[in-house]
Protein backbone atom coordinates (compact mmCIF):
# COMPACT_ATOMS: atom_id res chain seq x y z
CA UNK A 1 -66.57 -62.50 -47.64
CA UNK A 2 -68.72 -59.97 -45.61
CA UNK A 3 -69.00 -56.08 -47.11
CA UNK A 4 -69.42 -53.44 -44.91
CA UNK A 5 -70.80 -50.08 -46.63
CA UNK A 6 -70.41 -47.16 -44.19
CA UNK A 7 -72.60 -44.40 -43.97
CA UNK A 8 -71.43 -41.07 -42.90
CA UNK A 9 -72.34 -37.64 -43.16
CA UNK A 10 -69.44 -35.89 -41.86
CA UNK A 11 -65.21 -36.07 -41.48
CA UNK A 12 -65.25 -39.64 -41.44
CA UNK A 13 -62.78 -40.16 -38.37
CA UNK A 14 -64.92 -43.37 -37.34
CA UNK A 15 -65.19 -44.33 -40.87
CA UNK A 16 -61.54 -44.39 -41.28
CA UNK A 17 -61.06 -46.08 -38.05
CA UNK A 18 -62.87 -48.85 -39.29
CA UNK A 19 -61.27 -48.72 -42.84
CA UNK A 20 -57.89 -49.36 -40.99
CA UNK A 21 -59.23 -51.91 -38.80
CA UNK A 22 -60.48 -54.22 -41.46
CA UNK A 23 -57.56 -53.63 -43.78
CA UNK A 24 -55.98 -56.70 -44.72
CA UNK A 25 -58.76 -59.01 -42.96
CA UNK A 26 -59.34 -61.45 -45.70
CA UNK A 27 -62.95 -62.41 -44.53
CA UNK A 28 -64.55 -58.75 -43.95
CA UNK A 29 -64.02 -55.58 -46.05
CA UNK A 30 -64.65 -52.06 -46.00
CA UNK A 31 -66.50 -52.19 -49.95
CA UNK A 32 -68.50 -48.88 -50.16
CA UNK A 33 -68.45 -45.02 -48.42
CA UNK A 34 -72.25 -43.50 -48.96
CA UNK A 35 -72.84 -40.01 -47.80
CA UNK A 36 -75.59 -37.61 -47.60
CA UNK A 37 -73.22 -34.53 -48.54
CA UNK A 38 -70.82 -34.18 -51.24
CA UNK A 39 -68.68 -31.94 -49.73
CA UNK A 40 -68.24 -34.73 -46.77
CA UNK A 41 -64.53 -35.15 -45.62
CA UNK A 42 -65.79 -38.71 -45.46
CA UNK A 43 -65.55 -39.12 -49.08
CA UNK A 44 -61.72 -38.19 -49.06
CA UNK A 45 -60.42 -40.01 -46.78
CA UNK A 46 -62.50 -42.88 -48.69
CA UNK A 47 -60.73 -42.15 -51.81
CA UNK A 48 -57.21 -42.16 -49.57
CA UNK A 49 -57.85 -45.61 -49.10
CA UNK A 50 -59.41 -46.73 -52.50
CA UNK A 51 -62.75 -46.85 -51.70
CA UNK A 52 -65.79 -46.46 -53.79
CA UNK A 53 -68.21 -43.56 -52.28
CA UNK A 54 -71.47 -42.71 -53.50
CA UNK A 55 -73.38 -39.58 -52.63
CA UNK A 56 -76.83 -39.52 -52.27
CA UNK A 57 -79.81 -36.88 -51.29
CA UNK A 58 -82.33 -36.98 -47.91
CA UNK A 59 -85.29 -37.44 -50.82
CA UNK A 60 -83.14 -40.32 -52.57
CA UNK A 61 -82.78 -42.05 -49.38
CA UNK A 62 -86.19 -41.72 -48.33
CA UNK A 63 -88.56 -42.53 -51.53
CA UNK A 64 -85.81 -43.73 -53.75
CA UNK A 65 -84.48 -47.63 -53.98
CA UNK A 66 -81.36 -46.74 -55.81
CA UNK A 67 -79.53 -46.81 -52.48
CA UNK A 68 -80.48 -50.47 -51.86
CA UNK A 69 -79.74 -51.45 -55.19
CA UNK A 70 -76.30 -49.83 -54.40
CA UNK A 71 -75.88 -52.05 -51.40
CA UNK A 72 -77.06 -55.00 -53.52
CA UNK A 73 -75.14 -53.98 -56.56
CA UNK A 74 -71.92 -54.22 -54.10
CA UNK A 75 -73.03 -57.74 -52.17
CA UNK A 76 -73.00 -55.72 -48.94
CA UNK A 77 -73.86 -57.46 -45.99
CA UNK A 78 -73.71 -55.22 -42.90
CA UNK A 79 -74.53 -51.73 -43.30
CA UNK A 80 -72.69 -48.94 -40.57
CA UNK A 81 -73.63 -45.80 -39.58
CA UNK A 82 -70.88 -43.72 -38.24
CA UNK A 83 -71.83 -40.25 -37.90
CA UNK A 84 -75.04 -40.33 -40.22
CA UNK A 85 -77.22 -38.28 -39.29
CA UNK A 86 -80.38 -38.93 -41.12
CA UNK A 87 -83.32 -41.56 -40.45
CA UNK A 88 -83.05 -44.83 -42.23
CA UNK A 89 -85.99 -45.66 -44.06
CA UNK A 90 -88.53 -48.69 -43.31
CA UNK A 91 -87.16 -51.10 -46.96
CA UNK A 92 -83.19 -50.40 -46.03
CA UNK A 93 -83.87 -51.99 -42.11
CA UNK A 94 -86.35 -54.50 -43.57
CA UNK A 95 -83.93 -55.50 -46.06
CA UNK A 96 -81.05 -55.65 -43.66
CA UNK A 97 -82.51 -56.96 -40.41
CA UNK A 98 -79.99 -56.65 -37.54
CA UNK A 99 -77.07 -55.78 -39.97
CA UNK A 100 -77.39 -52.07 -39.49
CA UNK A 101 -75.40 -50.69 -36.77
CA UNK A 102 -75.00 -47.29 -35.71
CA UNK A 103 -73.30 -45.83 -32.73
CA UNK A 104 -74.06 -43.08 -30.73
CA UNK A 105 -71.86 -40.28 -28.12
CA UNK A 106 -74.03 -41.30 -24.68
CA UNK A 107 -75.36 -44.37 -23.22
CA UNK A 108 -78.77 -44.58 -24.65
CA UNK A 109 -81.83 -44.31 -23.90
CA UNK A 110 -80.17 -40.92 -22.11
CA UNK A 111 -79.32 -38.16 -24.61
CA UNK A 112 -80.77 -40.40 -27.91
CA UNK A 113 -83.46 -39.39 -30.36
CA UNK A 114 -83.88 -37.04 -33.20
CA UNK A 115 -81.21 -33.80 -32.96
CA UNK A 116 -79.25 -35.57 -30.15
CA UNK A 117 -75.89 -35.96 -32.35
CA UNK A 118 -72.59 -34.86 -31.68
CA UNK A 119 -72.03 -31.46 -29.93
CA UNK A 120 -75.78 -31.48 -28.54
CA UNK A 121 -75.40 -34.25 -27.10
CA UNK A 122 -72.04 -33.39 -25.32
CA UNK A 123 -73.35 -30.10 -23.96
CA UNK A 124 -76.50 -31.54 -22.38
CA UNK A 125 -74.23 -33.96 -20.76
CA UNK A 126 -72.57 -31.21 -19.09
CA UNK A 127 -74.98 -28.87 -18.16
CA UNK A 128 -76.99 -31.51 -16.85
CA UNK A 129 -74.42 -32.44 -14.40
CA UNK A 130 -73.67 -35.88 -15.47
CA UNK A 131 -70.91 -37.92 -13.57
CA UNK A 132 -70.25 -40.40 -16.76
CA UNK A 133 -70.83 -40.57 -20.55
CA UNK A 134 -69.80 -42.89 -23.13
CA UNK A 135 -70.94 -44.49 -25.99
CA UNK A 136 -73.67 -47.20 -27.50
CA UNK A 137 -73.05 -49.16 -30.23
CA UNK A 138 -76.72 -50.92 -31.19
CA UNK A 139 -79.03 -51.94 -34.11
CA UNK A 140 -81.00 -49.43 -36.10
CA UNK A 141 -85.02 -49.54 -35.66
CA UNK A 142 -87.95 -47.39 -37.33
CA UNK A 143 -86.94 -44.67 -34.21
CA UNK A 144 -83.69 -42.83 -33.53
CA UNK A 145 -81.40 -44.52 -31.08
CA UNK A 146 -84.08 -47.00 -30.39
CA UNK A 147 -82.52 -50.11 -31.45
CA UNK A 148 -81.72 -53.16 -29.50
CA UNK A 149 -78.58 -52.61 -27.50
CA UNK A 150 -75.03 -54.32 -28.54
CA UNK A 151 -72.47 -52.78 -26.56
CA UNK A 152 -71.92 -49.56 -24.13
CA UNK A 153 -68.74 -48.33 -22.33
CA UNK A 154 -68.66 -45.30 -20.36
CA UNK A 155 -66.35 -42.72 -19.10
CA UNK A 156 -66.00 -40.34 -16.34
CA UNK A 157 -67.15 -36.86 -16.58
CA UNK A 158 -65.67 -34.49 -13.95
CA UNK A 159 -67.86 -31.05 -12.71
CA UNK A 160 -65.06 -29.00 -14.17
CA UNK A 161 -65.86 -31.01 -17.78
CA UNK A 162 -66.21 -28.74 -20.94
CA UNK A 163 -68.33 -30.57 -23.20
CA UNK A 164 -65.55 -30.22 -25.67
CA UNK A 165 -63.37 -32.96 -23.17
CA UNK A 166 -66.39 -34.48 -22.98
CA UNK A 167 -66.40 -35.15 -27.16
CA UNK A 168 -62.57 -36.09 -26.69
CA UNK A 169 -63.08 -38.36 -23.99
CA UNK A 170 -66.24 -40.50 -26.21
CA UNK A 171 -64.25 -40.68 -29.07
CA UNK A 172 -61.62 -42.58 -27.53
CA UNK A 173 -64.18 -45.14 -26.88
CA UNK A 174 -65.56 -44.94 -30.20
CA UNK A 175 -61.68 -45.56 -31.51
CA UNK A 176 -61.08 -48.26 -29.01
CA UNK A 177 -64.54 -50.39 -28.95
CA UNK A 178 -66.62 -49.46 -32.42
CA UNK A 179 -64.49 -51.96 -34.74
CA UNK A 180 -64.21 -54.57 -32.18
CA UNK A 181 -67.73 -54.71 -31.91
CA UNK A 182 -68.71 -54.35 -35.55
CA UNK A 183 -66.34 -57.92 -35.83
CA UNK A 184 -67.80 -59.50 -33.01
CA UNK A 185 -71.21 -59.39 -34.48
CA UNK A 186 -70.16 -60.48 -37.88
CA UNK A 187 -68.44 -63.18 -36.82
């Protein structure tokens, strides 16, 4: 059986994707929700589908080991960041060496690194006049958006784009493609 703990800092949309997606599959499951904020929407729609969550601090993260004896304490084996927006520390990537995935809103390297998430990431896409956007799914390094590339699909952006369409138009390739992907490279 393969675990997949999620990481997430926000409403969890991907997060639930991927609950849904694995529901059922009787050789991969969705064990464990972790999340940097307590007040997450993450963590409810974890609880919706009996999930365990565990909420942890930046500092914890960083200097503590109690989140990898978490993911040990579960038998996790791939770890997935879906809208997690801090670093992952040096032990949790050496520990799990190309079984942390993230994915991020543009086709890296454009529009990656530290505070290039989300909404900032959509707007500089528009005002920068970009034709297409999309997504990349790829491992997590030491650096932000950094690691080795798995998978990218891309979109159209028109001139009359408001980086709000923008946002809508990613995350239907986030819904579509980010489960497929995760199973293809636990398979």
């Amino acid at each position: 059986m393969k675990r997949i703990a999620i990481f997430a800092s926000g409403s969890g949309s991907n997060a639930e994707n991927i609950i849904k997606y694995f529901a059922g599959n009787e050789g991969v499951e969705v064990s464990l929700i972790l999340s940097n904020h307590p007040d997450a929407f993450v963590l409810e729609r974890a609880k919706k589908h009996q999930i365990e969550t565990v909420v942890f601090s930046a500092k914890e993260l960083k200097y503590g080991r109690n989140v990898l004896e978490t993911l040990k304490q579960y038998n996790v084996s791939i770890v997935i960041l879906a809208g997690f927006l801090l670093k992952i520390p040096g032990y949790l990537i050496q520990h799990f060496p190309n079984a942390i995935i993230n994915i991020h809103p543009a086709l890296l390297p454009k529009y990656g690194g530290k505070g290039m998430y989300g909404m900032n990431v959509h707007r500089s896409v528009v005002e920068n006049q970009e034709t297409e956007s999309g997504i990349t799914i790829h491992y997590v390094n030491e650096n932000y958006d950094e690691g080795a590339i798995i998978f990218q699909a891309s979109c159209a952006i028109a001139s009359k784009d408001s980086p709000e369409l923008v946002q809508a138009k990613v995350q239907e390739l986030e819904a579509l493609h980010f489960p497929k992907v995760i199973e293809s490279t636990i398979q």
